[in-house]
N, C-alpha and C. Protein backbone atom coordinates (compact mmCIF):
# COMPACT_ATOMS: atom_id res chain seq x y z
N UNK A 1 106.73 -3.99 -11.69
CA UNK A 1 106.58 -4.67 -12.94
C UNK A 1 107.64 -4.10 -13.91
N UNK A 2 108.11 -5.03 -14.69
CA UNK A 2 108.90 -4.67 -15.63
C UNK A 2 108.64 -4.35 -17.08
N UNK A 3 108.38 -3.68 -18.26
CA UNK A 3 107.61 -3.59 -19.35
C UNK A 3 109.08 -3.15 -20.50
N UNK A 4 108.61 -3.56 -21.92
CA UNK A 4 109.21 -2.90 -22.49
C UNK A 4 108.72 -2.09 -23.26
N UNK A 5 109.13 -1.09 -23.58
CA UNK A 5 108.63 0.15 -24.53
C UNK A 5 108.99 -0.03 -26.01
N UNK A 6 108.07 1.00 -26.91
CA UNK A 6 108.74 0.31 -28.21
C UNK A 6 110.16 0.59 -28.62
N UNK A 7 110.57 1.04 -29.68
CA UNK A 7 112.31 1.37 -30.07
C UNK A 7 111.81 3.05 -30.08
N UNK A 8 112.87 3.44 -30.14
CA UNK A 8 112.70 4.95 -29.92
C UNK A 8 112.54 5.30 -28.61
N UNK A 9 112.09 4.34 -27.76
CA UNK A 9 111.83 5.12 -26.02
C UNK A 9 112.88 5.74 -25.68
N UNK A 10 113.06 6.84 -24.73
CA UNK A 10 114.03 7.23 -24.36
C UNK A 10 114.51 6.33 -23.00
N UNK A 11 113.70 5.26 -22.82
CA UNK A 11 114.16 4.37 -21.64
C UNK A 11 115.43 3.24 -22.32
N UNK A 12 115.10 3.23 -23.63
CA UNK A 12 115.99 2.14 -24.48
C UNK A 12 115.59 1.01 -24.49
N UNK A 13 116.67 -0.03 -25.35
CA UNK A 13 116.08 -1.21 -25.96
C UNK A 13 115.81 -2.62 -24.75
N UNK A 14 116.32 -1.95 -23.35
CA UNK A 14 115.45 -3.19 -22.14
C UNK A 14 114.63 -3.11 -21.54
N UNK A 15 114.26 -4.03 -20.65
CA UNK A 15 113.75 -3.77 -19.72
C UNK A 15 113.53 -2.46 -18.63
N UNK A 16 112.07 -1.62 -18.27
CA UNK A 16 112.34 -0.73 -17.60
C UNK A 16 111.32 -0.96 -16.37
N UNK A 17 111.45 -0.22 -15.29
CA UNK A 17 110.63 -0.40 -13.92
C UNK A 17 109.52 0.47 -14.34
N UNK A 18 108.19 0.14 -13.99
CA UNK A 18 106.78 0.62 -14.59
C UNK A 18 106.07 0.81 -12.97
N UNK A 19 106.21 1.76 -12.26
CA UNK A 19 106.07 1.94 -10.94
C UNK A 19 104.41 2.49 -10.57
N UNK A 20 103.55 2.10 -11.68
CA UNK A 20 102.23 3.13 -11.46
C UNK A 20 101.12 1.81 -11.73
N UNK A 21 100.26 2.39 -11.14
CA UNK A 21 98.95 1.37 -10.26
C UNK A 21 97.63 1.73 -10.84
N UNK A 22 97.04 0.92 -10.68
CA UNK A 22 95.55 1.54 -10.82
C UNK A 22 95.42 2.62 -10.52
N UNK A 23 94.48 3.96 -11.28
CA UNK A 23 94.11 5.01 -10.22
C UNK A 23 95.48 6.26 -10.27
N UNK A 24 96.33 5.78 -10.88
CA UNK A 24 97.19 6.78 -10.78
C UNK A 24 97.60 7.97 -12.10
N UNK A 25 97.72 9.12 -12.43
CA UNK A 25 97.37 9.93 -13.06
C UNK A 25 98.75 10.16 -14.01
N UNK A 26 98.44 9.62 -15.32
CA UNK A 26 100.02 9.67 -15.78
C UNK A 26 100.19 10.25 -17.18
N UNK A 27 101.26 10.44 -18.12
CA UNK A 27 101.45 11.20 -19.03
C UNK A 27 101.53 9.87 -20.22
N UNK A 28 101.40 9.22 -21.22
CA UNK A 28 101.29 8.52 -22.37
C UNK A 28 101.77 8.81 -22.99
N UNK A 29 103.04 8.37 -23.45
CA UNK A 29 103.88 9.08 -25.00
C UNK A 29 103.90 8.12 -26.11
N UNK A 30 102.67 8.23 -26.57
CA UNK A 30 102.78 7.05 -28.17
C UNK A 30 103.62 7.74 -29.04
N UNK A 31 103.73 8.80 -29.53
CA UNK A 31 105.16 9.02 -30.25
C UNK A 31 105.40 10.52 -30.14
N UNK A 32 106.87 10.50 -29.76
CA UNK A 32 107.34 11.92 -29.75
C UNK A 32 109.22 11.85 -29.68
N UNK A 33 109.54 11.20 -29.13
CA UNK A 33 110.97 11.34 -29.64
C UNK A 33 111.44 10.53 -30.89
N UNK A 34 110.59 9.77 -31.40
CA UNK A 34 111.10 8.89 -32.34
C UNK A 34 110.27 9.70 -34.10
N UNK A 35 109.60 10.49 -33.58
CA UNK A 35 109.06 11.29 -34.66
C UNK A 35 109.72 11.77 -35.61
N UNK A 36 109.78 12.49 -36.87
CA UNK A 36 110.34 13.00 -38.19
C UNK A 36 109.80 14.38 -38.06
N UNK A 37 110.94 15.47 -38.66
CA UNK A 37 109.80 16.54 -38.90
C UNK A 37 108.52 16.84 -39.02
N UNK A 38 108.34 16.21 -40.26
CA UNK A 38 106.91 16.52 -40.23
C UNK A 38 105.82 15.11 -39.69
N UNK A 39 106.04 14.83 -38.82
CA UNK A 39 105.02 13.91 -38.09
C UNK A 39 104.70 14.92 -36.57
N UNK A 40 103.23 14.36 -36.54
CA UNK A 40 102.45 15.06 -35.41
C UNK A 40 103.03 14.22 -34.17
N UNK A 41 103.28 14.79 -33.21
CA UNK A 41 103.76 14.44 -31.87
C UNK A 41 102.26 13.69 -30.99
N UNK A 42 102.01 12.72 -30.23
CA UNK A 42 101.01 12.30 -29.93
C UNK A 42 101.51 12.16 -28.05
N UNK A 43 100.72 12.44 -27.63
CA UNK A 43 100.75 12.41 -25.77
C UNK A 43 99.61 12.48 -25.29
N UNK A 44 99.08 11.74 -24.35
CA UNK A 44 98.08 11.80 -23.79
C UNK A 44 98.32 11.96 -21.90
N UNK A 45 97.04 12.42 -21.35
CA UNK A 45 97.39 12.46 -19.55
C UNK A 45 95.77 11.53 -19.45
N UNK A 46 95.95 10.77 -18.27
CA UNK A 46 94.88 10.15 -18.05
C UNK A 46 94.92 9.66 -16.72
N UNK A 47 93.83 8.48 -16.31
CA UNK A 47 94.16 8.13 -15.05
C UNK A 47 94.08 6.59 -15.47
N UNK A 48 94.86 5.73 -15.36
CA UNK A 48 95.09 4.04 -15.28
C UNK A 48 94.20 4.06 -14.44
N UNK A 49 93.32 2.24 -15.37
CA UNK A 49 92.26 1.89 -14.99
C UNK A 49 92.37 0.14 -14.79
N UNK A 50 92.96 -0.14 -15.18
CA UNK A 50 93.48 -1.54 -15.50
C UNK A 50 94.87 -1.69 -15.95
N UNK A 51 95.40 -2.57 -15.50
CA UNK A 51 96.94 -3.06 -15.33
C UNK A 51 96.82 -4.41 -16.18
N UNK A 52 97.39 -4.78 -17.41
CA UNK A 52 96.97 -6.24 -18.20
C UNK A 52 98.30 -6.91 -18.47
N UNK A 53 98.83 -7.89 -17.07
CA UNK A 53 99.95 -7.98 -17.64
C UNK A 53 100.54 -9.45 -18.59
N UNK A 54 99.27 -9.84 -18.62
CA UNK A 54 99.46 -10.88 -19.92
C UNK A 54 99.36 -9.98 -20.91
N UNK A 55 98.65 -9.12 -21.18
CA UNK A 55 98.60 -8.45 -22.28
C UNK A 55 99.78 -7.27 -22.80
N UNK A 56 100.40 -7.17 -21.83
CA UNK A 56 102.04 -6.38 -21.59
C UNK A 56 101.17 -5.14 -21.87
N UNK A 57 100.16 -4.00 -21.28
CA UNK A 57 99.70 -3.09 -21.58
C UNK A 57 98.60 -2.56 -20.30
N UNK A 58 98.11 -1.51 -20.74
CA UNK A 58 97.15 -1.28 -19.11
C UNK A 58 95.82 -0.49 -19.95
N UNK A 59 94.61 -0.32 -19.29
CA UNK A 59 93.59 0.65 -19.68
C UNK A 59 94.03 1.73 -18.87
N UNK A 60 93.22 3.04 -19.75
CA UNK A 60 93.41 4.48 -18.96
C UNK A 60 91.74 5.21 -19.25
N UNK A 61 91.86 6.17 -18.42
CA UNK A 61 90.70 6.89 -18.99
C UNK A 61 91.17 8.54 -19.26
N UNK A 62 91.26 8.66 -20.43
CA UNK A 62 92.05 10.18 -20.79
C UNK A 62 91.37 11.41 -20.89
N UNK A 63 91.79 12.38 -20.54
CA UNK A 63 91.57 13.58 -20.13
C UNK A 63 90.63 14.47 -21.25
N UNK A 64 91.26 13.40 -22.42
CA UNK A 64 90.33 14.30 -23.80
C UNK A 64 88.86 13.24 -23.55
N UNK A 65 88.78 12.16 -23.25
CA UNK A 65 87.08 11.90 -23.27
C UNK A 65 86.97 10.98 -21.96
N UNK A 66 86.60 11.89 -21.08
CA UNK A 66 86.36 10.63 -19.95
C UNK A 66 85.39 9.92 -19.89
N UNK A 67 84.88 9.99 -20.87
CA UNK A 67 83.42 8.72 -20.81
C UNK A 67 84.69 7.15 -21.57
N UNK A 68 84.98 6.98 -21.80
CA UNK A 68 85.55 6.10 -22.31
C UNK A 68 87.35 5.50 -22.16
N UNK A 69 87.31 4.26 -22.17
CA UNK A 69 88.30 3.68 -21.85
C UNK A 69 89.38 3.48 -23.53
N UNK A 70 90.67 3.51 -23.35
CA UNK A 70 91.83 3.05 -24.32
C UNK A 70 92.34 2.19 -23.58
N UNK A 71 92.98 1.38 -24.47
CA UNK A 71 93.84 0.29 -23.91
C UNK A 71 95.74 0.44 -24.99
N UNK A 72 96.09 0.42 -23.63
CA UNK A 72 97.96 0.82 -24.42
C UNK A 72 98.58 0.00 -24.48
N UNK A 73 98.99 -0.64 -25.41
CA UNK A 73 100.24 -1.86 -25.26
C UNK A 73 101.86 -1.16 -25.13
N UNK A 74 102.46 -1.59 -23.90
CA UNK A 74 103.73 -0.94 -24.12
C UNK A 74 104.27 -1.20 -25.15
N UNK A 75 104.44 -1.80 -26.04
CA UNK A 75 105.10 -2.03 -27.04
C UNK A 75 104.90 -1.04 -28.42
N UNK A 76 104.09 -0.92 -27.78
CA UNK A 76 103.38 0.52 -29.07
C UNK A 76 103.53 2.02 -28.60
N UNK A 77 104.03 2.38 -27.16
CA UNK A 77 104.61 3.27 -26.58
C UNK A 77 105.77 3.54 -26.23
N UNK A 78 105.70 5.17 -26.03
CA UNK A 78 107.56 5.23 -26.00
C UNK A 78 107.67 5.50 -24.52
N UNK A 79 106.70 5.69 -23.67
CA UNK A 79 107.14 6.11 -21.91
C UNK A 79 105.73 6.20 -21.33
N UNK A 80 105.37 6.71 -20.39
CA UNK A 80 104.68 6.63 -19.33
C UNK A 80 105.28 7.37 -17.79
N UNK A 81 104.90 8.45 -17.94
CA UNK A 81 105.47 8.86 -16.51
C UNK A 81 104.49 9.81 -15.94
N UNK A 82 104.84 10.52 -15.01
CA UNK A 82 103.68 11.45 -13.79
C UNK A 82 103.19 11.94 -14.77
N UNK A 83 101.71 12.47 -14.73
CA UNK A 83 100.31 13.00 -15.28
C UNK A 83 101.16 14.40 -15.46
N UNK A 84 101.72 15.16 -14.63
CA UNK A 84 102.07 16.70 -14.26
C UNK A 84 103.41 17.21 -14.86
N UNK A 85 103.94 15.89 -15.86
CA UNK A 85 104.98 16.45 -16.94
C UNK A 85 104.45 16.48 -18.04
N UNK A 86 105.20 16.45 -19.05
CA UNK A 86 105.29 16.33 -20.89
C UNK A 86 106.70 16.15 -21.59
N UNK A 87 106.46 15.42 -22.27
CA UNK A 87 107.74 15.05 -22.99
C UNK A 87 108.40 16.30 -23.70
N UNK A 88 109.80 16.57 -23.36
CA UNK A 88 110.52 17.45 -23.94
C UNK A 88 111.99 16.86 -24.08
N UNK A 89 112.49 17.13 -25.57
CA UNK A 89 113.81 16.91 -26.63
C UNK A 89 113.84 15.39 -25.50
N UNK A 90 114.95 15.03 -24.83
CA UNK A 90 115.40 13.75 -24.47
C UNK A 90 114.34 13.59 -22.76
N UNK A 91 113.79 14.22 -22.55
CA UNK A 91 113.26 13.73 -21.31
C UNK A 91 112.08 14.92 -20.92
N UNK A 92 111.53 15.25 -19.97
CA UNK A 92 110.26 15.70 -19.53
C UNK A 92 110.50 17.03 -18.84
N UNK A 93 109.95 17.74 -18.64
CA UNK A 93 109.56 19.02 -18.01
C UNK A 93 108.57 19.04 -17.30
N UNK A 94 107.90 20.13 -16.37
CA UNK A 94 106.79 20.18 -15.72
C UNK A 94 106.02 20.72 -16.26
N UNK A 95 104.79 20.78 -16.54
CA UNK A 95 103.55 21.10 -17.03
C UNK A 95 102.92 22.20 -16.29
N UNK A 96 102.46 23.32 -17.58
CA UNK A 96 102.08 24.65 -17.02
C UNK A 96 101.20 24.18 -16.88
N UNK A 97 99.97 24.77 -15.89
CA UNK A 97 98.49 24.54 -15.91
C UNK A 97 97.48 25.65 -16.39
């Protein structure tokens, strides 16, 4: 599937390949490279629960409340990648545990 992210992604202003499925455990970057000093950095890890692609967005169930479902519109996000990184300056690192 192809999705676009909002402005600020570090994927840029096209089209990008969105390679993750139901069930699969991933990292959520609603804002962090497009942030200002003083704005709070936002990331979430969860596991995709639904894929909506009329809705250009997917459900997850996140790590801070697993009783409950979010729903992400790519367009309101800046990336999406493996559960076992975090966003760092232009791209990701691996995650201490």
């Amino acid at each position: 599937m192809k999705v676009k992210y909002k402005d600020g992604s570090i994927y840029g202003p096209g089209l990008t390949d969105f390679p993750y499925q139901e069930g699969d455990y991933v990292t959520i970057v609603v804002k962090y490279w497009a942030t200002k000093e003083d704005e709070e950095e936002i990331y979430y890890h969860g596991h995709i629960t639904q894929l909506e692609d009329e809705r250009e967005g997917f459900w997850a169930v996140l790590d801070d409340d697993p009783n409950q479902e979010e729903y992400f519109h790519f367009g309101d996000i800046e990336a999406v990648f493996d559960g076992d990184k975090i966003p760092i300056l232009g791209g990701w690192t691996q995650r201490k545990n």
